[in-house]
Protein backbone atom coordinates (compact mmCIF):
# COMPACT_ATOMS: atom_id res chain seq x y z
CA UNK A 1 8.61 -12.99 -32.23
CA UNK A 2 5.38 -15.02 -31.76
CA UNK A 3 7.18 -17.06 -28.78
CA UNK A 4 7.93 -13.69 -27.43
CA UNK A 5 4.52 -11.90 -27.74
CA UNK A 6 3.35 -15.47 -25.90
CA UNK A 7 5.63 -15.32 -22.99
CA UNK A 8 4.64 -11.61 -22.50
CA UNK A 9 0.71 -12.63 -22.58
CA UNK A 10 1.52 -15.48 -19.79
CA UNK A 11 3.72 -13.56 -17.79
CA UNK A 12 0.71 -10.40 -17.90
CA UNK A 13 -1.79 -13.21 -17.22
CA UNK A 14 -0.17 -14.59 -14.42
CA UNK A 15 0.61 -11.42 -12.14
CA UNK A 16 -2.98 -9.77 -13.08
CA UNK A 17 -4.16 -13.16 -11.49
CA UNK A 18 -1.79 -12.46 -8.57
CA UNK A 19 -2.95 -8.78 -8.59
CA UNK A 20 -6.85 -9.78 -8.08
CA UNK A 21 -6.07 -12.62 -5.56
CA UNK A 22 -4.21 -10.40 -2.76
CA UNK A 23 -6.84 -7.71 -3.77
CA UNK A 24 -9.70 -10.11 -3.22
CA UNK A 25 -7.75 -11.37 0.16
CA UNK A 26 -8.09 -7.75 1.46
CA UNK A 27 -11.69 -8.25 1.47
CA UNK A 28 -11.81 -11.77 2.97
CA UNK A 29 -8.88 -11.34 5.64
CA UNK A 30 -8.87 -7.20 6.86
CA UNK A 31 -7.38 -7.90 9.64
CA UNK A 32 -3.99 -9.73 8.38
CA UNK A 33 -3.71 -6.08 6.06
CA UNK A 34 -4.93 -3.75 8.74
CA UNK A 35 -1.72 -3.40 11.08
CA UNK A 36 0.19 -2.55 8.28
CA UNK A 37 -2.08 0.75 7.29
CA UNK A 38 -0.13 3.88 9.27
CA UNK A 39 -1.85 5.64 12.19
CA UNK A 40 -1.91 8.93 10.45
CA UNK A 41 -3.91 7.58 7.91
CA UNK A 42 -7.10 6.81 10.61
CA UNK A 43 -9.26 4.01 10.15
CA UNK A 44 -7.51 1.31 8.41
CA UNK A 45 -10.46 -1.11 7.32
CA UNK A 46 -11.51 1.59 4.62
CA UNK A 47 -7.91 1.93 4.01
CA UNK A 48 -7.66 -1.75 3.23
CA UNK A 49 -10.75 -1.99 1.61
CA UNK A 50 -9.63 0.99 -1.07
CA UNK A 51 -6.31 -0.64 -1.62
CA UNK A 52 -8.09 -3.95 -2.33
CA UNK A 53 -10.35 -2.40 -4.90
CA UNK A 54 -7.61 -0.85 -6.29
CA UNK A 55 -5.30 -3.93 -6.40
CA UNK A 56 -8.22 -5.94 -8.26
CA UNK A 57 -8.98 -3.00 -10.82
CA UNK A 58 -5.25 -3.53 -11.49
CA UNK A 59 -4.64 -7.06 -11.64
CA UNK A 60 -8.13 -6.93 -14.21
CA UNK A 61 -6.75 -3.89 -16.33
């Protein structure tokens, strides 16, 4: 089970690192993320910003 619980602890390692890296790219390139935000939605940079945030918290938590 200790090969298990180790695979688990990459794997969780690995995508949280993913996680924080696009969340930390939505601070450093806004514009590649901003066309995708909806219209409705109104100013996309905060939109992107608050995703970003969010996206790091996960990757972190």
């Amino acid at each position: 089970m200790v090969g298990r619980e180790r695979l688990l602890m990459l794997l969780a390692v690995f995508f949280g690192g993913m996680y924080v890296n696009v969340g930390v790219q939505h601070f450093t390139n806004t514009a590649w993320f901003e066309p995708i935000v909806p219209a409705v939605l109104g100013d996309p940079t905060i939109w992107v910003l608050i995703t970003g945030v969010m996206e790091i918290a996960i990757g972190v938590g």
